[in-house]
N, C-alpha and C. Protein backbone atom coordinates (compact mmCIF):
# COMPACT_ATOMS: atom_id res chain seq x y z
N UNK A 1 4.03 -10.17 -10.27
CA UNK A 1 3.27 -9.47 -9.26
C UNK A 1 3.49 -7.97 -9.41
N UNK A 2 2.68 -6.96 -9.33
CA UNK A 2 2.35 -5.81 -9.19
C UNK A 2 1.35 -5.07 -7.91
N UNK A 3 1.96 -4.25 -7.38
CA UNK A 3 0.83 -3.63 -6.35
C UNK A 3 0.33 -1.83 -6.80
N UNK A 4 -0.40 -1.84 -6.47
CA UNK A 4 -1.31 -1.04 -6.90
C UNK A 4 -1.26 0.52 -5.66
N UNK A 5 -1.03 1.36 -5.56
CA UNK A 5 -0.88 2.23 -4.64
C UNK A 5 -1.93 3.26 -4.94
N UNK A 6 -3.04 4.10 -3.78
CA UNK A 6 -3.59 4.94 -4.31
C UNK A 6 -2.71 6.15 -3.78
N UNK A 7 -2.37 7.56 -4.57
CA UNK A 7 -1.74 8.39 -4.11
C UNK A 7 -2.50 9.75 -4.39
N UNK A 8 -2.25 10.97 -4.09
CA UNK A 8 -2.94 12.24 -4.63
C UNK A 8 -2.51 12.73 -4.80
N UNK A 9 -2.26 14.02 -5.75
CA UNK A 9 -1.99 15.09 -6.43
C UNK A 9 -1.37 16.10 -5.14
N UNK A 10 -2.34 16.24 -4.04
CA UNK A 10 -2.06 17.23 -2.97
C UNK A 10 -0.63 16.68 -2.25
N UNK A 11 0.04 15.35 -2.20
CA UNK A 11 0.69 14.76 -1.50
C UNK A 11 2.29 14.77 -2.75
N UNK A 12 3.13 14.90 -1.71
CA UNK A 12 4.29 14.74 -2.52
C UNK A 12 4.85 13.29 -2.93
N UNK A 13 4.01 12.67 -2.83
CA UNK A 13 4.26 11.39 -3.27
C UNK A 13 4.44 10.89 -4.46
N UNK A 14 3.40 11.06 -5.51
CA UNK A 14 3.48 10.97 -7.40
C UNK A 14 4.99 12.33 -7.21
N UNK A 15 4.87 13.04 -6.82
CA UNK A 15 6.06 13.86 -7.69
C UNK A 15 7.74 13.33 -7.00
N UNK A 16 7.79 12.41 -5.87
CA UNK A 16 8.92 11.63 -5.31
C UNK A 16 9.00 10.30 -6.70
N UNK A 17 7.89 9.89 -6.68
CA UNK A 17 8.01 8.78 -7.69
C UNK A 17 8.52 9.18 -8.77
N UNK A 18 7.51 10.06 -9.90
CA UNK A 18 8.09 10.50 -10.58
C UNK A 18 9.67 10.82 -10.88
N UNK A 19 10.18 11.34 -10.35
CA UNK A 19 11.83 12.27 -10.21
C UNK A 19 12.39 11.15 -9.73
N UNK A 20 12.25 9.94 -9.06
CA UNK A 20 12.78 8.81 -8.60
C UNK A 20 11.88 7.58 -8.51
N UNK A 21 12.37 6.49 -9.91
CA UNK A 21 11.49 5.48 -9.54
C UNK A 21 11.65 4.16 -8.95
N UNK A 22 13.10 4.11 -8.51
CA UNK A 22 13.52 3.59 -7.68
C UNK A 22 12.78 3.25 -6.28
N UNK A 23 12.27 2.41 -5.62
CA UNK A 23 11.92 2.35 -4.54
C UNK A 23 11.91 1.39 -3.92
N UNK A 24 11.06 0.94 -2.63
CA UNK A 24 10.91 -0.01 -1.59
C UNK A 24 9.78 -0.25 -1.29
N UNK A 25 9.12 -1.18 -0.44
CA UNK A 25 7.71 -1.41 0.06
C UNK A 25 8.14 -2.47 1.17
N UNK A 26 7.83 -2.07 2.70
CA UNK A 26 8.14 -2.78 3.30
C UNK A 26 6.51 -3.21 4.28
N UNK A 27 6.24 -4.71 4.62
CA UNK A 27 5.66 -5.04 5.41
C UNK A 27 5.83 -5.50 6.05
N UNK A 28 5.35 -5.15 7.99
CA UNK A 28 5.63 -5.58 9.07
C UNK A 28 4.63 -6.31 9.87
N UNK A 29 4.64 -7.42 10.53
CA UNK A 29 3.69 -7.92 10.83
C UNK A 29 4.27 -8.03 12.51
N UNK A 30 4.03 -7.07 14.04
CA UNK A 30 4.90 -6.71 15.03
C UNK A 30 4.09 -6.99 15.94
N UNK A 31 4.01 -7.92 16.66
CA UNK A 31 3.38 -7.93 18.18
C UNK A 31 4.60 -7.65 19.27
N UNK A 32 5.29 -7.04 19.94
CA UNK A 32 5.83 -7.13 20.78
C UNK A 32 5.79 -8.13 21.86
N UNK A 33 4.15 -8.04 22.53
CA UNK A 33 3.93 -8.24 23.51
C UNK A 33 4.36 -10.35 23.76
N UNK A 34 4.40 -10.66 22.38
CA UNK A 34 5.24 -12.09 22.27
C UNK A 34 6.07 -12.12 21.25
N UNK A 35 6.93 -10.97 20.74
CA UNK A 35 8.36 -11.40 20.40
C UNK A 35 8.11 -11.47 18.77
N UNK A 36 6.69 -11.38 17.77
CA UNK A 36 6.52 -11.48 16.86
C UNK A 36 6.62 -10.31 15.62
N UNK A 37 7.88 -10.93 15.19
CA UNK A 37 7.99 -9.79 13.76
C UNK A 37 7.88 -10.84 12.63
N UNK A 38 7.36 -10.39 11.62
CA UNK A 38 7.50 -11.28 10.47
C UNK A 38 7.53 -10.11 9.46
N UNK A 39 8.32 -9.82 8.58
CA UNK A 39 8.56 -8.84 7.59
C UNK A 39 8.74 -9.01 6.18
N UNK A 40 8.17 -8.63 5.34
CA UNK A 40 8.44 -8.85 4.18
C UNK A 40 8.80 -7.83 3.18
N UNK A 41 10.13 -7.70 2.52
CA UNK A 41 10.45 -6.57 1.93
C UNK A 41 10.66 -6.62 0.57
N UNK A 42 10.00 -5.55 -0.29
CA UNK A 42 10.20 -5.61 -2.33
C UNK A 42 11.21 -4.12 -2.40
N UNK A 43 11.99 -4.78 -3.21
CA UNK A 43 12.69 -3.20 -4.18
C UNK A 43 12.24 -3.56 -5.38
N UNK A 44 12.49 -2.59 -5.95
CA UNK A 44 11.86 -2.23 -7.29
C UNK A 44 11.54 -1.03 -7.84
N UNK A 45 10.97 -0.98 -9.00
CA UNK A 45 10.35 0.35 -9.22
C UNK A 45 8.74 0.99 -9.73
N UNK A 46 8.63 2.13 -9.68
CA UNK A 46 7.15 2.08 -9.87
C UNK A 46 7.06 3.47 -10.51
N UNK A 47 6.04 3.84 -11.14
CA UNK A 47 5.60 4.41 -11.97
C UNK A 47 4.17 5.40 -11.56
N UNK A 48 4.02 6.72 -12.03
CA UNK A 48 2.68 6.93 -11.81
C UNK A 48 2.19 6.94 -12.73
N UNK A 49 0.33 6.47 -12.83
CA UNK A 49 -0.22 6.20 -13.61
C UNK A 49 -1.54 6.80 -13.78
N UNK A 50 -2.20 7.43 -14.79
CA UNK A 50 -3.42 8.12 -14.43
C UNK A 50 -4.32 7.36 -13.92
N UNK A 51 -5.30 8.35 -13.15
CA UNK A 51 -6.51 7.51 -12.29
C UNK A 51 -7.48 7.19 -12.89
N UNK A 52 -8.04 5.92 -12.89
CA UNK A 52 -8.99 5.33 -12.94
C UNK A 52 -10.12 5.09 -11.80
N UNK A 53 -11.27 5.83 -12.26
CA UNK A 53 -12.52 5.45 -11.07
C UNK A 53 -12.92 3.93 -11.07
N UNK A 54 -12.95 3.22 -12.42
CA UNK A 54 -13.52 2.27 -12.23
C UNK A 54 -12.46 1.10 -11.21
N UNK A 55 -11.08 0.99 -12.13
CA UNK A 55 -10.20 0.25 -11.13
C UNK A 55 -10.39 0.36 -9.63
N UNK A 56 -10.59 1.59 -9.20
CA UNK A 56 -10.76 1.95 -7.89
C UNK A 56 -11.36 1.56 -7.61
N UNK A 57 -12.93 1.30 -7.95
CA UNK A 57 -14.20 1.03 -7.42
C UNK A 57 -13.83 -0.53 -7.41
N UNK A 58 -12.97 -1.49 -8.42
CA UNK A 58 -13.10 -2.69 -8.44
C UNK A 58 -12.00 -2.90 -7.02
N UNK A 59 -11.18 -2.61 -7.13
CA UNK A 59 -10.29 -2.49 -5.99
C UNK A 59 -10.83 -2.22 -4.31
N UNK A 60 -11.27 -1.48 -4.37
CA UNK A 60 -12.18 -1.15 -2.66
C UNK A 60 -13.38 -1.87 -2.72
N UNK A 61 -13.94 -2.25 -3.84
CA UNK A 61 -15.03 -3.59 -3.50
C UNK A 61 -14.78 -5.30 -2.66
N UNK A 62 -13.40 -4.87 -3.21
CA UNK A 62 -12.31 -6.66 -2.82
C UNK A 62 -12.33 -6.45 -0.99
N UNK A 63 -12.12 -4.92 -0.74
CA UNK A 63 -12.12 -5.44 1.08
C UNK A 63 -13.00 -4.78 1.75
N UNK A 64 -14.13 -4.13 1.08
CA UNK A 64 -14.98 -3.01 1.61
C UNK A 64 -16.32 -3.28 1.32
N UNK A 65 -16.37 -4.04 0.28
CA UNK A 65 -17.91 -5.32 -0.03
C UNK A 65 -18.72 -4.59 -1.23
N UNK A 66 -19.52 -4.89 -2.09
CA UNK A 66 -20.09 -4.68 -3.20
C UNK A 66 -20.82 -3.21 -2.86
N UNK A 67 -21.56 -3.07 -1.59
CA UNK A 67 -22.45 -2.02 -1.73
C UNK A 67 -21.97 -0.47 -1.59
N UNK A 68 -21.52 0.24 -2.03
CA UNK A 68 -20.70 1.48 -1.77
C UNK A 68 -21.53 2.00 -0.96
N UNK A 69 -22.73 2.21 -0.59
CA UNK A 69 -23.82 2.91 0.58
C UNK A 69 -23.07 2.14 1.78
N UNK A 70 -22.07 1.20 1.92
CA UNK A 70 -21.74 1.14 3.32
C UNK A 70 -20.74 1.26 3.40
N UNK A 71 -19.74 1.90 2.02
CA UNK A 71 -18.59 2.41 2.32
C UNK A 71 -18.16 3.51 3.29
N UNK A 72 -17.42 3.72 4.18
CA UNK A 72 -16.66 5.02 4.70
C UNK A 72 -16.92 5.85 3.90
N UNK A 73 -17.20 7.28 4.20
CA UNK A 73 -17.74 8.39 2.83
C UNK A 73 -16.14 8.85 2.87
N UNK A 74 -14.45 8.40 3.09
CA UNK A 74 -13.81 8.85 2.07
C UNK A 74 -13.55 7.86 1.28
N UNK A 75 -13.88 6.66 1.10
CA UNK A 75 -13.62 5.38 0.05
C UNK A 75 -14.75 5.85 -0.95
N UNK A 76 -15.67 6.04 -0.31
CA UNK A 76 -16.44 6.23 -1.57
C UNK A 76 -16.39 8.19 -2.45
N UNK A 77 -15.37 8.82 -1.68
CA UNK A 77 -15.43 9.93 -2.32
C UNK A 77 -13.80 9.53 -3.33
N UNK A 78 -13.54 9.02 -3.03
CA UNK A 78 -11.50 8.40 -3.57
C UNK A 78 -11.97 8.44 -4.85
N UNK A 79 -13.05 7.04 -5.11
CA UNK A 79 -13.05 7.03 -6.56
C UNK A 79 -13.47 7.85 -7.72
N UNK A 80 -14.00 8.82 -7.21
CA UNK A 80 -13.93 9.85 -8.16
C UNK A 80 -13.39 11.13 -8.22
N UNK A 81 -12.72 10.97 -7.02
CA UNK A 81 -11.65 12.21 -7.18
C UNK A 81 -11.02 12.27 -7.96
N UNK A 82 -10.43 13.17 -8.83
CA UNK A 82 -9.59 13.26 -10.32
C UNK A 82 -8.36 14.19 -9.65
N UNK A 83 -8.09 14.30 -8.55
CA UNK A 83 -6.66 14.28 -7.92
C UNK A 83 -5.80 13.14 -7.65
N UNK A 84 -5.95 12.40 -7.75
CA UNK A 84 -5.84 10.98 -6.99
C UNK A 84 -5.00 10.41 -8.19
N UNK A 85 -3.82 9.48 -7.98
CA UNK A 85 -3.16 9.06 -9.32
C UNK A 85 -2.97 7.23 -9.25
N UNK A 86 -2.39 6.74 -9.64
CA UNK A 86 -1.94 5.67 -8.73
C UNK A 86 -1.26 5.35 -9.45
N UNK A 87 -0.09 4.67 -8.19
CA UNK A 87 1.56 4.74 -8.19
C UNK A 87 1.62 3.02 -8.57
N UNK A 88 2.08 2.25 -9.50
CA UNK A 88 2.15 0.90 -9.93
C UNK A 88 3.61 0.91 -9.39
N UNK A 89 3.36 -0.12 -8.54
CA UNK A 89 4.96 -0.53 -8.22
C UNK A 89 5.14 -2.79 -8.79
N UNK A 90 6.22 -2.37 -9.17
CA UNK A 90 6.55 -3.65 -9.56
C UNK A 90 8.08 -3.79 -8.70
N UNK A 91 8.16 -5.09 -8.44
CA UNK A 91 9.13 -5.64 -7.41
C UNK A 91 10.44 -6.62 -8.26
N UNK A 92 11.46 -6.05 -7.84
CA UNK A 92 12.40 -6.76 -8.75
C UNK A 92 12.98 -7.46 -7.70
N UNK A 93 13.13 -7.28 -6.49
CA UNK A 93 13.46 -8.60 -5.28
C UNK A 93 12.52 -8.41 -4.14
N UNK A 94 12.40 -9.78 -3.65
CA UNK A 94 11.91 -10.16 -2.29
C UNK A 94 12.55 -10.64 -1.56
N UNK A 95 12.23 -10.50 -0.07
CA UNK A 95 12.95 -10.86 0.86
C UNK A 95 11.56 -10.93 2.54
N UNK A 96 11.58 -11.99 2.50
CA UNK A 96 10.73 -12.48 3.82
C UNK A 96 11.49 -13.06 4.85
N UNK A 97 11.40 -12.98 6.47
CA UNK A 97 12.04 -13.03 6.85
C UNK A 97 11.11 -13.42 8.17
N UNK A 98 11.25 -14.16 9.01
CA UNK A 98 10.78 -14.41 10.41
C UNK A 98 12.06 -13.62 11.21
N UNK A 99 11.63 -12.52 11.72
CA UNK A 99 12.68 -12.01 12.89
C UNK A 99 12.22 -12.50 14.11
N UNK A 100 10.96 -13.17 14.43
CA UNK A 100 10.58 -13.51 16.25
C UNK A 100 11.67 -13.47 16.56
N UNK A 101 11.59 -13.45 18.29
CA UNK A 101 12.29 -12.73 19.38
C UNK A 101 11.75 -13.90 20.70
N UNK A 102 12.27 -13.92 21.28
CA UNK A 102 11.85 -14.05 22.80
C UNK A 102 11.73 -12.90 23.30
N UNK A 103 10.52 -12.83 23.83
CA UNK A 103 10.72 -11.18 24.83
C UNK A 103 11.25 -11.23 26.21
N UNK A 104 11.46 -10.18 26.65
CA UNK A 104 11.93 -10.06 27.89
C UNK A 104 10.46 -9.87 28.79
N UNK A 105 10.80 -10.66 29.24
CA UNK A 105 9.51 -10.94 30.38
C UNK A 105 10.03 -10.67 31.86
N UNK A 106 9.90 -9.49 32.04
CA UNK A 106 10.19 -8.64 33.74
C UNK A 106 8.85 -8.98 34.61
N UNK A 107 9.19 -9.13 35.40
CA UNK A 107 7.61 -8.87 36.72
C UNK A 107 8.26 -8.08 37.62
């Protein structure tokens, strides 16, 4: 498994990666309002990689739908921005975890 990050040139992000490729990726899945955490966490490391418009375009088609005329005008300005890099992270551990809770239920 590999995830795919879009990042930009303007953002200190490619130059954190770069100088350190060491990293993390954490996902939280948090309702409070019933006690629900479910989290899933990768270390690993990642790399920046030059940008590709087309990857991009195949990538924001998967949750944004074939027709770019109904994209958001910054999804459809991303993929051809030539600031834009993207950060390949690969995961050398996982760790998933159900934290639910009972909440505290006051009246």
């Amino acid at each position: 498994m590999r995830s795919w990050i879009i990042a930009n040139d303007h953002d200190t992000f490619p130059l954190r990666i770069a100088a350190e490729p060491r990293c993390a990726i954490g996902i939280v899945d948090f309702d409070a309002s019933i006690g629900r955490v479910h989290h899933a966490g990768f270390r690993g490391n990642a790399t920046v990689e030059s940008w590709e418009p087309e990857r991009a375009r195949r990538l924001l088609r998967r949750y944004l739908g074939d027709d770019e005329a109904h994209w958001d005008s910054r999804f459809r300005a991303t993929v051809n921005n030539a600031s834009n890099r993207w950060i390949r992270f690969v995961p050398e551990t996982a760790v998933i975890r159900d934290q639910t809770y009972a909440p505290n239920v006051t009246e």
